[in-house]
C-alpha atoms as a PDB file:
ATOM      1  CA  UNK A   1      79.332 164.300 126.693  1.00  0.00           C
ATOM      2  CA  UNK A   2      77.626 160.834 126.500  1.00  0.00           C
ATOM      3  CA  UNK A   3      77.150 159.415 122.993  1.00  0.00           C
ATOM      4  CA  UNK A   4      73.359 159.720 123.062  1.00  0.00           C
ATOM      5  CA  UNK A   5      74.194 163.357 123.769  1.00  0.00           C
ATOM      6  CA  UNK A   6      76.212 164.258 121.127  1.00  0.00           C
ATOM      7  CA  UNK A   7      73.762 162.608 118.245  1.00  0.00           C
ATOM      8  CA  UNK A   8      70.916 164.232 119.657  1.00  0.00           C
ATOM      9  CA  UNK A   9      73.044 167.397 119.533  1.00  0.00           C
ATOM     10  CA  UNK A  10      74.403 166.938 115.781  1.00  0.00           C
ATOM     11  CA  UNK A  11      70.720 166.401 114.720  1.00  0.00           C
ATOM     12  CA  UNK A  12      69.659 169.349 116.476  1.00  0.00           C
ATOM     13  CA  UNK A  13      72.213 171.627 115.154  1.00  0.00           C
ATOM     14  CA  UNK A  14      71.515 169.697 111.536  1.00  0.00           C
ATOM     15  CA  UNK A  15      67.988 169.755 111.862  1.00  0.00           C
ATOM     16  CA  UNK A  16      67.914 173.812 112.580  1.00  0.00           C
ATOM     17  CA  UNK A  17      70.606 174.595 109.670  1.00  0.00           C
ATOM     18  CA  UNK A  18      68.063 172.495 107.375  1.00  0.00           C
ATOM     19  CA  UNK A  19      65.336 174.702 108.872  1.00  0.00           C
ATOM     20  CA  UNK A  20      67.053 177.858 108.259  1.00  0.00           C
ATOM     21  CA  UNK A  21      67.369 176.832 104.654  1.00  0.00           C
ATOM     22  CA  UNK A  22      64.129 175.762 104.035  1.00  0.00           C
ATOM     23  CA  UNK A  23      63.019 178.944 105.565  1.00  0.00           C
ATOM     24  CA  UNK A  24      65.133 181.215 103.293  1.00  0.00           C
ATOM     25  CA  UNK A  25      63.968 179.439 100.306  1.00  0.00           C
ATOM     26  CA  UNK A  26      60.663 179.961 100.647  1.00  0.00           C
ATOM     27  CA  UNK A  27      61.407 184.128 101.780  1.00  0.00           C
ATOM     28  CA  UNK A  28      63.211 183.936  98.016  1.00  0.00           C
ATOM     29  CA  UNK A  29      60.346 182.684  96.230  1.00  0.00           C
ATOM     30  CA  UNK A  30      58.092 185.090  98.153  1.00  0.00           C
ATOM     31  CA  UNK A  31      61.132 187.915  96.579  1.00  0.00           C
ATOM     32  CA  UNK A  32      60.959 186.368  93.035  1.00  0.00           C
ATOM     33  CA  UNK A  33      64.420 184.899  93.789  1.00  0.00           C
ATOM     34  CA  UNK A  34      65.746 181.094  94.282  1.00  0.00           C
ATOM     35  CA  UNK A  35      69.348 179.532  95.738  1.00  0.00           C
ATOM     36  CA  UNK A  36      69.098 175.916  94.198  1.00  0.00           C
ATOM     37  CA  UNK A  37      72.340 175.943  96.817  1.00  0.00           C
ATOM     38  CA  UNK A  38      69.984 176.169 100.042  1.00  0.00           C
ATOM     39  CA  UNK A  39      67.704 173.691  98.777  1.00  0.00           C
ATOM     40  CA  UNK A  40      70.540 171.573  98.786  1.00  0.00           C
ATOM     41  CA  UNK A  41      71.695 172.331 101.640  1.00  0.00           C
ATOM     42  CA  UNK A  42      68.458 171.540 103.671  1.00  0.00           C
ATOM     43  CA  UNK A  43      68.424 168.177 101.527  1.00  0.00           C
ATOM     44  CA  UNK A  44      72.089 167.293 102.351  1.00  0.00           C
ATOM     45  CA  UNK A  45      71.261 167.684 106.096  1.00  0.00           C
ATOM     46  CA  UNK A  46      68.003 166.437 106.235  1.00  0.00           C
ATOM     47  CA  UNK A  47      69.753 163.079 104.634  1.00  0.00           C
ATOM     48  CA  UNK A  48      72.518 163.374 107.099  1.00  0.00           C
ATOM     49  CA  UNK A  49      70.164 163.470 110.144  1.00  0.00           C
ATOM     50  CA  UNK A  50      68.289 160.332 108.654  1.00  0.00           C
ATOM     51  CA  UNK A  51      71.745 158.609 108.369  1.00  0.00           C
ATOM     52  CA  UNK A  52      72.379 159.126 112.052  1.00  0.00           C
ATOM     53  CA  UNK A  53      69.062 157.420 112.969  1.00  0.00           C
ATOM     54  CA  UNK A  54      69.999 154.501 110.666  1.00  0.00           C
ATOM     55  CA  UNK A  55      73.155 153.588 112.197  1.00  0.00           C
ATOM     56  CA  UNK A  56      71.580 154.072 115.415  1.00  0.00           C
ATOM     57  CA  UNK A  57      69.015 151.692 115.193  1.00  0.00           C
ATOM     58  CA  UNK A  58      71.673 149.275 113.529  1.00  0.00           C
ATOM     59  CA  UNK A  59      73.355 149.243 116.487  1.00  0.00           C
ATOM     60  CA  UNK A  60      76.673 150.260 115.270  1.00  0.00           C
ATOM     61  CA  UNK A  61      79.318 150.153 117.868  1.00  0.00           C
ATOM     62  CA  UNK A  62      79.997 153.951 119.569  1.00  0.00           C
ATOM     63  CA  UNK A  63      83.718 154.517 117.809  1.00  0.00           C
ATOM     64  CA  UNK A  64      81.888 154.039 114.132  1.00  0.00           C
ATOM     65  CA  UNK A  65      78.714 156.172 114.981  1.00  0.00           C
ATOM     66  CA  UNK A  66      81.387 158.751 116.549  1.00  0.00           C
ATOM     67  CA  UNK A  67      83.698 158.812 113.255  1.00  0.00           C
ATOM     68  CA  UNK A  68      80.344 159.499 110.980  1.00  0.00           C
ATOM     69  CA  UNK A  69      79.295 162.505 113.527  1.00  0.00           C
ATOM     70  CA  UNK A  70      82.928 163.998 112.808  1.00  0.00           C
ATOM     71  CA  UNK A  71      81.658 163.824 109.326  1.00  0.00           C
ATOM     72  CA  UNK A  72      79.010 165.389 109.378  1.00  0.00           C
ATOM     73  CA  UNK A  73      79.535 168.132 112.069  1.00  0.00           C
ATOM     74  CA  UNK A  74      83.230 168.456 110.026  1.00  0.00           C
ATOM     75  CA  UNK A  75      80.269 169.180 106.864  1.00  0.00           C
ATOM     76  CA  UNK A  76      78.577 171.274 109.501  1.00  0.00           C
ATOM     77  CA  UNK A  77      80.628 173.402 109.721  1.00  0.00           C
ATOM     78  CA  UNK A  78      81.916 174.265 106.049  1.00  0.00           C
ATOM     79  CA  UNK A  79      78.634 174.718 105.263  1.00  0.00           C
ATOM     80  CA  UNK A  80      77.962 177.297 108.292  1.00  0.00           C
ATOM     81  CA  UNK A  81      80.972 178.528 106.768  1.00  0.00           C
ATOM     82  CA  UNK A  82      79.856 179.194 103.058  1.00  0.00           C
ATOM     83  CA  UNK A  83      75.901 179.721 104.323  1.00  0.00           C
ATOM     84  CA  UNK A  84      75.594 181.397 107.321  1.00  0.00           C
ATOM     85  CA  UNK A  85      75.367 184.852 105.795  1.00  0.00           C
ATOM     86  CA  UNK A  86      72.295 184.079 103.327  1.00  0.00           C
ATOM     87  CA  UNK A  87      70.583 181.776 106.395  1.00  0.00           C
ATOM     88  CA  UNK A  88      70.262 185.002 108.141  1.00  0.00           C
ATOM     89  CA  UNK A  89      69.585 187.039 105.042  1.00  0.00           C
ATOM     90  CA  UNK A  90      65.893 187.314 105.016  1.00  0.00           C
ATOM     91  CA  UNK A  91      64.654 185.992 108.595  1.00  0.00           C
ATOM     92  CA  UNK A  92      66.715 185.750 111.718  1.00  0.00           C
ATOM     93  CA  UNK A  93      67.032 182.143 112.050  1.00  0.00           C
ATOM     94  CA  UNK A  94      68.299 180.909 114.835  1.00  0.00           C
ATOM     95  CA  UNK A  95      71.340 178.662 113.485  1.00  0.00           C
ATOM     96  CA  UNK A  96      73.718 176.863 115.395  1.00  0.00           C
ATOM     97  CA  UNK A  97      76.898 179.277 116.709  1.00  0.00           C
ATOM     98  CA  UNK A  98      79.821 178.101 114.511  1.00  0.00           C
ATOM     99  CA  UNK A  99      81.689 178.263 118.224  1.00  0.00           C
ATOM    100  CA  UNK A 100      78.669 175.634 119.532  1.00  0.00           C
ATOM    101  CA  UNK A 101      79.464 173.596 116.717  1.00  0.00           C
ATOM    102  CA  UNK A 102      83.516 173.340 117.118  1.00  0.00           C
ATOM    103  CA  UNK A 103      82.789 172.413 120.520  1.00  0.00           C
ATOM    104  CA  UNK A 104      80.464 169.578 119.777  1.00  0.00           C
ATOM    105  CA  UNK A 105      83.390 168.447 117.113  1.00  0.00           C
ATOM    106  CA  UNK A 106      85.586 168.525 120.040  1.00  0.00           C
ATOM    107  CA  UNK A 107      83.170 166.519 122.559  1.00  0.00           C
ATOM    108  CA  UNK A 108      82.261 163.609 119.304  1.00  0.00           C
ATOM    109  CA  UNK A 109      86.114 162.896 118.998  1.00  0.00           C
ATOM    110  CA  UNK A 110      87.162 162.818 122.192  1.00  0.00           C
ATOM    111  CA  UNK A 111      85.523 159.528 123.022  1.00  0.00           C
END
């Protein structure tokens, strides 16, 4: 998979975890209930999508950009990990497949 590929990927599969999150929050306050940890969560990738885009348009070369997408597909998926469950809690939201995301790990090292 091309570079441009895999970063449009990672903030895809970023961008819908934050979604999920945000979405669940607000189903919690319409319970009466809050996780401070999702709202985190949607902030920490949120943040991690706009870091993407900044080294992006700084032009850094392809083997820098591709060791911070490890990171943050490597944070991708601990947090799938620890979240998934209470993402699909109160809404089926359609997260990334934890299989998807190893695979897109795989692809954003091996170039």
């Amino acid at each position: 998979m091309s570079l441009p590929n895999v970063v449009l990927s990672t903030i895809r599969f970023l961008s819908l975890t934050a979604e999920a999150a945000v979405g669940t929050v607000k189903a919690d306050l319409d319970a009466g209930e809050l996780r401070r940890e999702l709202l985190d969560l949607a902030e920490q990738a949120s943040d991690r999508v706009e870091h993407i885009a900044q080294y992006a348009i700084a032009g850094l070369d392809d083997a820098t950009r591709r060791n911070y997408i490890k990171a943050d597909v490597e944070w991708l998926l601990r947090t799938l990990d620890k979240h998934a469950p209470a993402l699909r809690s109160r809404l089926p939201f359609a997260i990334p497949a934890r299989n998807d995301v190893a695979a897109l790990l795989e692809t954003a090292t091996a170039g």
